[in-house]
Protein backbone atom coordinates (compact mmCIF):
# COMPACT_ATOMS: atom_id res chain seq x y z
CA UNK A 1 75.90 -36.35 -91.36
CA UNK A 2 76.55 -32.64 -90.57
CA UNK A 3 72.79 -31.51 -89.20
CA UNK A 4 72.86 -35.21 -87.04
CA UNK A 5 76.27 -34.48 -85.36
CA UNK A 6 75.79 -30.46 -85.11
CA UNK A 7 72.01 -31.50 -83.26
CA UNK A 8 73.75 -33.90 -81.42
CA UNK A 9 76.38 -31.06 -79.71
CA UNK A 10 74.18 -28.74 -79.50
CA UNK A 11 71.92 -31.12 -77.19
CA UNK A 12 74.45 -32.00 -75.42
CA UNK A 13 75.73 -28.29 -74.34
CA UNK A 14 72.50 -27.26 -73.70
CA UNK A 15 72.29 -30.91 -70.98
CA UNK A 16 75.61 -29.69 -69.48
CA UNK A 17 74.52 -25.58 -69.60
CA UNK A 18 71.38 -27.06 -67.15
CA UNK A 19 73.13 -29.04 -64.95
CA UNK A 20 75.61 -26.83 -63.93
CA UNK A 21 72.22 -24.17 -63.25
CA UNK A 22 71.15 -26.28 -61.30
CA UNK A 23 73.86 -27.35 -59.14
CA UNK A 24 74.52 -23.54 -58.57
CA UNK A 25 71.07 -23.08 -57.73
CA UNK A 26 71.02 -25.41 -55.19
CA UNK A 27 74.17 -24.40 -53.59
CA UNK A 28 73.07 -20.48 -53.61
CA UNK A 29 71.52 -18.93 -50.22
CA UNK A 30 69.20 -16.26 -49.97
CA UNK A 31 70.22 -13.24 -48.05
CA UNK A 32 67.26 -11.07 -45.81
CA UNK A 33 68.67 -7.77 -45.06
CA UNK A 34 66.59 -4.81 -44.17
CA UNK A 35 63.90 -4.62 -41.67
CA UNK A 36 62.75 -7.89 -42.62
CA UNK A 37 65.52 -9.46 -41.62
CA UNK A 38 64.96 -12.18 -38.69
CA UNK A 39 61.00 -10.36 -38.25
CA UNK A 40 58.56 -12.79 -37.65
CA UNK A 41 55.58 -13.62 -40.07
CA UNK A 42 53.02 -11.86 -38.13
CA UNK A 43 52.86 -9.06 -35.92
CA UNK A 44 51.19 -7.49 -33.17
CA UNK A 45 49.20 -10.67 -33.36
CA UNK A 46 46.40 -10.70 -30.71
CA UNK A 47 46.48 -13.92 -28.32
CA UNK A 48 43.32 -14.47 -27.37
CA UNK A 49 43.60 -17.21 -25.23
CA UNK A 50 47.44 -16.79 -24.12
CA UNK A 51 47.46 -16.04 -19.94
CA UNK A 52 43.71 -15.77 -19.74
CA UNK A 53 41.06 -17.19 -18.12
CA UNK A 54 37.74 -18.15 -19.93
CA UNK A 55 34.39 -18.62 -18.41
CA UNK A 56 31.91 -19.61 -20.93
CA UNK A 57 28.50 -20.49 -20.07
CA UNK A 58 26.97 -22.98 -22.50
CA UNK A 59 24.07 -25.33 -23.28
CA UNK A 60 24.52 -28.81 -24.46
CA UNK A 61 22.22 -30.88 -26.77
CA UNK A 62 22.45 -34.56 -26.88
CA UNK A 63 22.06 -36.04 -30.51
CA UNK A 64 20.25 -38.90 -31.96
CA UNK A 65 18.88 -40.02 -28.49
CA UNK A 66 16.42 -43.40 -28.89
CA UNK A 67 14.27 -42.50 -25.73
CA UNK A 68 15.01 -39.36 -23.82
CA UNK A 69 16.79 -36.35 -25.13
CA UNK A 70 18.49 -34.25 -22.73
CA UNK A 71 19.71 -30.70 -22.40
CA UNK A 72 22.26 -29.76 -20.30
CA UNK A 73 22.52 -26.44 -18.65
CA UNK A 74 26.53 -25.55 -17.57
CA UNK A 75 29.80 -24.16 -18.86
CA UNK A 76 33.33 -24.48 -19.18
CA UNK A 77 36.06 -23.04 -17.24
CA UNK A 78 39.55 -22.98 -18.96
CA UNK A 79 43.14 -21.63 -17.81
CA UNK A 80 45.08 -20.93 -21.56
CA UNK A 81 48.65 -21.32 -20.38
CA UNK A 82 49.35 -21.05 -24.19
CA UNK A 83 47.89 -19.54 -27.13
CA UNK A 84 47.30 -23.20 -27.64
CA UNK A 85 47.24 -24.93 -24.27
CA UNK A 86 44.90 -24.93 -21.47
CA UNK A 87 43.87 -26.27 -18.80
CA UNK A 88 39.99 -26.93 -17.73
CA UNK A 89 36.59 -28.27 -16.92
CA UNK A 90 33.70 -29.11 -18.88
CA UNK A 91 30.45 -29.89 -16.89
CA UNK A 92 26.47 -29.64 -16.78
CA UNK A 93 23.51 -30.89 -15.20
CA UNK A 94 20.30 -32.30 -16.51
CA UNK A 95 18.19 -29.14 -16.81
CA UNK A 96 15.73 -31.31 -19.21
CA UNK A 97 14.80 -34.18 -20.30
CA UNK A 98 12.64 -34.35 -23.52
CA UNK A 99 10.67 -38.39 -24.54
CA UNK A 100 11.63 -38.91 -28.59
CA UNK A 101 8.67 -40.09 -30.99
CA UNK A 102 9.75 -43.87 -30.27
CA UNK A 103 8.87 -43.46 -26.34
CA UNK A 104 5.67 -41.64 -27.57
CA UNK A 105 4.81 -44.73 -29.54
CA UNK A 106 5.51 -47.43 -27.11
CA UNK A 107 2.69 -46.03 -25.00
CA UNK A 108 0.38 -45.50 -27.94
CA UNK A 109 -2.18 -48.14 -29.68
CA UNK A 110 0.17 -50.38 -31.47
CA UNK A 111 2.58 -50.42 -28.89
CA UNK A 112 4.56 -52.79 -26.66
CA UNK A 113 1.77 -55.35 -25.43
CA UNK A 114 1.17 -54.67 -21.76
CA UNK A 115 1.01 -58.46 -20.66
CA UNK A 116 2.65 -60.83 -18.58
CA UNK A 117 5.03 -62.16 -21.33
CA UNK A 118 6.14 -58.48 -21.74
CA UNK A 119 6.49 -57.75 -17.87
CA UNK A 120 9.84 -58.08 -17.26
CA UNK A 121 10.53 -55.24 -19.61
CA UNK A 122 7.69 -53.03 -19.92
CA UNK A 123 5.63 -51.89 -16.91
CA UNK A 124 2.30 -53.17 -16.78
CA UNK A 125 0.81 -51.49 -13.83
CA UNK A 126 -2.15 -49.79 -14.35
CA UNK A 127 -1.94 -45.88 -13.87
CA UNK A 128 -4.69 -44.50 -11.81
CA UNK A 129 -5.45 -42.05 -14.36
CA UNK A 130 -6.21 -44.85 -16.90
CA UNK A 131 -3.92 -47.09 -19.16
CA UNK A 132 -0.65 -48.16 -17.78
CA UNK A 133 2.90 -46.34 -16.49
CA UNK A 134 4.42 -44.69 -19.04
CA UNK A 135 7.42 -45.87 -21.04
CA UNK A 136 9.09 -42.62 -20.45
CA UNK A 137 9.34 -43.88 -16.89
CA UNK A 138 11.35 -46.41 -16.93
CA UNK A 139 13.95 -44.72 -20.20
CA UNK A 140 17.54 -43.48 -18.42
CA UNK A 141 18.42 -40.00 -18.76
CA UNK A 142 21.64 -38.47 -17.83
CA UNK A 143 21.87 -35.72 -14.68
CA UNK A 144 25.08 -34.46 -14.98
CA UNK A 145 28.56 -34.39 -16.51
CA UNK A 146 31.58 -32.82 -14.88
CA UNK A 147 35.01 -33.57 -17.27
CA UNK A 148 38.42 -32.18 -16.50
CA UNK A 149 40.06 -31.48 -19.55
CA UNK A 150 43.38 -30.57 -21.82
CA UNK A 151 42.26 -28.25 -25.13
CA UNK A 152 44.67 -27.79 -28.05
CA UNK A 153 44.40 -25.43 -30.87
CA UNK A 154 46.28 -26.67 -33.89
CA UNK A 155 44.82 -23.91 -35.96
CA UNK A 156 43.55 -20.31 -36.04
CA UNK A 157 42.61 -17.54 -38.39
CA UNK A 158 39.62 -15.27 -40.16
CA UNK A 159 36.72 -16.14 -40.96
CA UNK A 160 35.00 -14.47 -43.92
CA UNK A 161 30.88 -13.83 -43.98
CA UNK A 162 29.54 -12.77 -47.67
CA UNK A 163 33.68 -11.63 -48.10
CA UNK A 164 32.60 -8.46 -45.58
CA UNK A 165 32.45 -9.43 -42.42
CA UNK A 166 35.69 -10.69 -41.10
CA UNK A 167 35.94 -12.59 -37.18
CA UNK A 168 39.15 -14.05 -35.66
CA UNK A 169 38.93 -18.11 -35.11
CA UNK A 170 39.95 -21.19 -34.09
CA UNK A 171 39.53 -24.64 -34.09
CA UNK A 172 40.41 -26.52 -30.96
CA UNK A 173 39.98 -30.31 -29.49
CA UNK A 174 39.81 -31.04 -25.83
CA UNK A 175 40.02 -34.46 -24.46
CA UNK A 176 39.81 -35.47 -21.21
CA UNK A 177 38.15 -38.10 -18.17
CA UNK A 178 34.73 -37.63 -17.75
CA UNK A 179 32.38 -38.50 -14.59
CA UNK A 180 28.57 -38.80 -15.68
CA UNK A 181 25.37 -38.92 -13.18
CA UNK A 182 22.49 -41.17 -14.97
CA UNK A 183 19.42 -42.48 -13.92
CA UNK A 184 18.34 -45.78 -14.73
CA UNK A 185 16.38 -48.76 -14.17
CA UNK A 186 17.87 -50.08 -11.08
CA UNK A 187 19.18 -54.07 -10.71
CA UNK A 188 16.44 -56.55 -10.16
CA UNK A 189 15.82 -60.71 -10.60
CA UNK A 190 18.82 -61.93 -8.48
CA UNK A 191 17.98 -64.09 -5.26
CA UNK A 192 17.75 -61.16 -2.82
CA UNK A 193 16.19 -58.14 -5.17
CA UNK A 194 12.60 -57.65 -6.66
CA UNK A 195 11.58 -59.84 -9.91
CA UNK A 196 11.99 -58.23 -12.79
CA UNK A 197 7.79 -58.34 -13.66
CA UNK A 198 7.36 -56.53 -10.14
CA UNK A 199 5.70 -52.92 -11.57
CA UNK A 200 8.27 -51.76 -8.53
CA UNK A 201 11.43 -52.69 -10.22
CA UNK A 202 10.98 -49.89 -12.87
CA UNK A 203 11.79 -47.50 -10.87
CA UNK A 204 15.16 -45.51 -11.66
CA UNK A 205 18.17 -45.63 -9.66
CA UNK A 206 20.58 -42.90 -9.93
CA UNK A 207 24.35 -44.19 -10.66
CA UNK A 208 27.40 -42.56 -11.74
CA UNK A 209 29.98 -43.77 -14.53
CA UNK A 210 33.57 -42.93 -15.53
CA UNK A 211 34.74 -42.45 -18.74
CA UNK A 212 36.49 -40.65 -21.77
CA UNK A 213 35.07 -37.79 -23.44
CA UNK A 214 36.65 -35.61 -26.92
CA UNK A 215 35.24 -32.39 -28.20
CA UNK A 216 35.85 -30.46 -31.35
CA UNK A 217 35.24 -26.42 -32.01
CA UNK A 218 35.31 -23.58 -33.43
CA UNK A 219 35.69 -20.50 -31.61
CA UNK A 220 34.82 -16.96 -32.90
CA UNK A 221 36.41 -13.64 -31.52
CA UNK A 222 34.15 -10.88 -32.46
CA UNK A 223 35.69 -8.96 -29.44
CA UNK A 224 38.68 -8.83 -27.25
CA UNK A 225 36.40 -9.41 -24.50
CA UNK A 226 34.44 -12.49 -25.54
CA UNK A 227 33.34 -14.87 -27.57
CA UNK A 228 30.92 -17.56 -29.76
CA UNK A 229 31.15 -21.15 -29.83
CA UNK A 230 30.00 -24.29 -31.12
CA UNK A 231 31.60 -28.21 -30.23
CA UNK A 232 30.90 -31.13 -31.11
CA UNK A 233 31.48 -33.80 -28.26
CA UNK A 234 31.44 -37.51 -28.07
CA UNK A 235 30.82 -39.15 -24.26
CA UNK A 236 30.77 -42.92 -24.62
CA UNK A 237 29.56 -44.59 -22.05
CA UNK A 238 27.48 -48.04 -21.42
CA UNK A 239 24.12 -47.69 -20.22
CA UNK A 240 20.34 -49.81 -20.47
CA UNK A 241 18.50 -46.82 -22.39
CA UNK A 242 15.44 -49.25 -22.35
CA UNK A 243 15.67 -50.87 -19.20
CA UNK A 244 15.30 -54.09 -21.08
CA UNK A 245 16.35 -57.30 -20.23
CA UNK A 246 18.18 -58.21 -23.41
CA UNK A 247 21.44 -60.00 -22.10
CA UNK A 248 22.95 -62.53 -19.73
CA UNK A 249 22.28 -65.96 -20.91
CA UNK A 250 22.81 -68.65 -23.98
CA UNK A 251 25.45 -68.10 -26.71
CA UNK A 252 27.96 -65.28 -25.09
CA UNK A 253 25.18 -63.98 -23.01
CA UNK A 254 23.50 -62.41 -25.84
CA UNK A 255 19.63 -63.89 -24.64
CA UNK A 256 17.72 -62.78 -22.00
CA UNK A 257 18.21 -64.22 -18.33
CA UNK A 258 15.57 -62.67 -16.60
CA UNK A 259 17.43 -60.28 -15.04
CA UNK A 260 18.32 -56.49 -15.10
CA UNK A 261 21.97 -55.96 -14.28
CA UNK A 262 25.28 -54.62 -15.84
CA UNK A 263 25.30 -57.56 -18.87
CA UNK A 264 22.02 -55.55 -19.94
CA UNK A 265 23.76 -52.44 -20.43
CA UNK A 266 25.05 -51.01 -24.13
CA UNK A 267 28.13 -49.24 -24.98
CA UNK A 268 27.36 -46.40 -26.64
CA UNK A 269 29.19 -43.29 -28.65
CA UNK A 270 26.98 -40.55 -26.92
CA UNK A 271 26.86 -37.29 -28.73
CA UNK A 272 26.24 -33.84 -27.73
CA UNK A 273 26.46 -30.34 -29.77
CA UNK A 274 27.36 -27.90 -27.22
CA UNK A 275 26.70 -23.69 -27.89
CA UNK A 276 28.52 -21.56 -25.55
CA UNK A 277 29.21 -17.82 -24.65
CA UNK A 278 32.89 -16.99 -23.44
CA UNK A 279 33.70 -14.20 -21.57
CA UNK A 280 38.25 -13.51 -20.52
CA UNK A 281 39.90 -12.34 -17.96
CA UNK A 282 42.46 -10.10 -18.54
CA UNK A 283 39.56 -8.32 -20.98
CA UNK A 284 42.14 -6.94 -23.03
CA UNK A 285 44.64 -9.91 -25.24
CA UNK A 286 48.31 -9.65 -25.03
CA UNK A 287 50.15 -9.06 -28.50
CA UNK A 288 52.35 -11.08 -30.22
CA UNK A 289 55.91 -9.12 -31.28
C-alpha cells in the first residue's frame, strides 16, 4: 500500500506545483525598458506610396477572348493619401485589335455556311475581292476604358530573386466604376430598322457601357523613383461578341427571334493582365519613424 499512496501524493503535489505556475504566469507582465521601450517594429521605413503621386504608363492584354483580342494602350494615375490608400484612374484605348484562331476559321473552308438560312447571323455579301465579308467584321471589340478607382494595400515587403537580389513590394486591389467604349453589331429586325439578313446590318455601332471593375497587383520598388508592375483585372460587362441572334423568343427568351438587340447580348467576366511602368512625385519617399 506504501508505493500506491506515496505515487499517489507525489502526483498530486506535482498537479498543485503546475497550477499555481501557471496562474502566476498568467498574471505576470513583461516590462520593456531601454531603448526599446515604446519603439516601433520598424524604422526609417520608406513609404513609397504615402503623399505621392504615381503616373504609370501601362499596356493591357485582354485574356481568353473568343473573337477579337485587344490591347489597350494607357495608364493609371493615383493620389496615395496613405501608405495604403489612394485615390485614382485606370483607363486605355483600343490601340489593337487582334482576330483569335476561331474568327480565322469561320471564314475558312469548313466554316459557317454562307447561305440564306445563316444570314441573319453571318454576312453573306460577297467581297469584291472574292469570297464573302469577313467574320472579323462583324466580332465587337472594345475602344476604351476609363475607371475611377479606390486601391488598398493590405500587404508589403521583399521580394527575394535566387536569395540575392532583394526588391521592396506590395500587393494591392483597386476596385472601382468603370465606363467602357465597344463596338458592336448595331440593333436590327424591329419594324422601323434593317432585317437582320440585310449584308448592311453588320455593320458595328459604337456604344458605351457602365460597370464594375477589380484589379489585383504586385508592385516592385527597385528605386525610390519608380517602379514595375503587373495586375490582374476583371471588367464584366454584357456584350454580343458574335453579333448573333441567339435570344429573344420561346422558353425565357433563350431561342432566336430574328432580331439583334440587348436580349442577344452575354454577360461576361472580361479579363485583362495589365504591365505598367510607375514613375512618383515627390522622387524621393518619406520615412517612417
Amino acid at each position: 500500500m506504501k508505493p500506491r499512496f506515496v505515487s499517489a501524493v507525489l502526483a498530486a503535489v506535482a498537479l498543485a506545483t503546475g497550477l499555481v505556475t501557471s496562474r502566476a504566469a498568467e498574471a505576470q507582465e513583461i516590462q520593456l525598458t531601454g531603448p526599446l521601450k515604446g519603439a516601433p517594429a520598424v524604422r526609417q521605413e520608406r513609404l513609397y506610396r504615402k503623399g505621392r503621386f504615381e503616373i504609370a504608363p501601362a499596356a493591357s492584354f485582354s485574356l481568353l477572348d473568343e473573337y477579337r483580342r485587344t490591347i489597350l494602350a494607357g495608364g493609371r494615375l493615383t493620389y496615395n493619401i496613405l501608405d495604403w490608400l489612394g485615390i485614382g484612374v485606370w483607363g486605355g484605348f483600343g490601340a489593337a485589335s487582334i482576330t483569335t484562331d476561331l474568327t480565322d476559321r469561320i471564314d475558312q473552308a469548313g466554316g459557317a455556311p454562307r447561305d440564306p438560312l445563316t444570314a441573319v447571323n453571318v454576312n453573306h455579301l460577297n467581297n469584291p475581292s472574292g469570297g464573302f465579308a469577313p467574320f472579323a467584321a462583324q466580332a465587337a471589340k472594345l475602344t476604351y476604358v476609363a475607371a475611377p478607382q479606390l486601391t488598398f494595400v493590405p500587404f508589403r515587403g521583399k521580394l527575394a530573386i535566387f536569395n540575392k537580389i532583394f526588391v521592396d513590394t506590395d500587393f494591392y486591389a483597386s476596385g472601382g466604376v468603370a465606363f467602357v467604349g465597344v463596338d458592336e453589331r448595331g440593333n436590327c429586325g424591329a419594324p422601323d430598322q434593317l432585317k437582320c439578313s440585310n449584308p448592311n446590318s453588320f455593320k458595328l455601332t459604337s456604344t458605351s457601357k457602365v460597370t464594375w471593375t477589380a484589379g489585383f497587383g504586385l508592385t516592385f520598388y527597385p528605386a525610390n523613383f519608380f517602379s514595375l508592375g503587373v495586375e490582374y483585372r476583371l471588367l464584366p460587362f454584357a456584350w454580343n461578341r458574335a453579333g448573333f441572334d441567339s435570344k429573344g423568343s420561346g422558353t425565357n427568351g433563350n431561342f432566336p427571334d430574328g432580331r439583334i438587340d440587348g436580349q442577344d447580348e452575354e454577360y461576361v467576366f472580361n479579363q485583362l493582365v495589365t504591365v505598367s511602368l510607375g514613375f512618383y512625385l515627390p522622387t524621393k519617399p518619406k520615412l517612417s519613424e
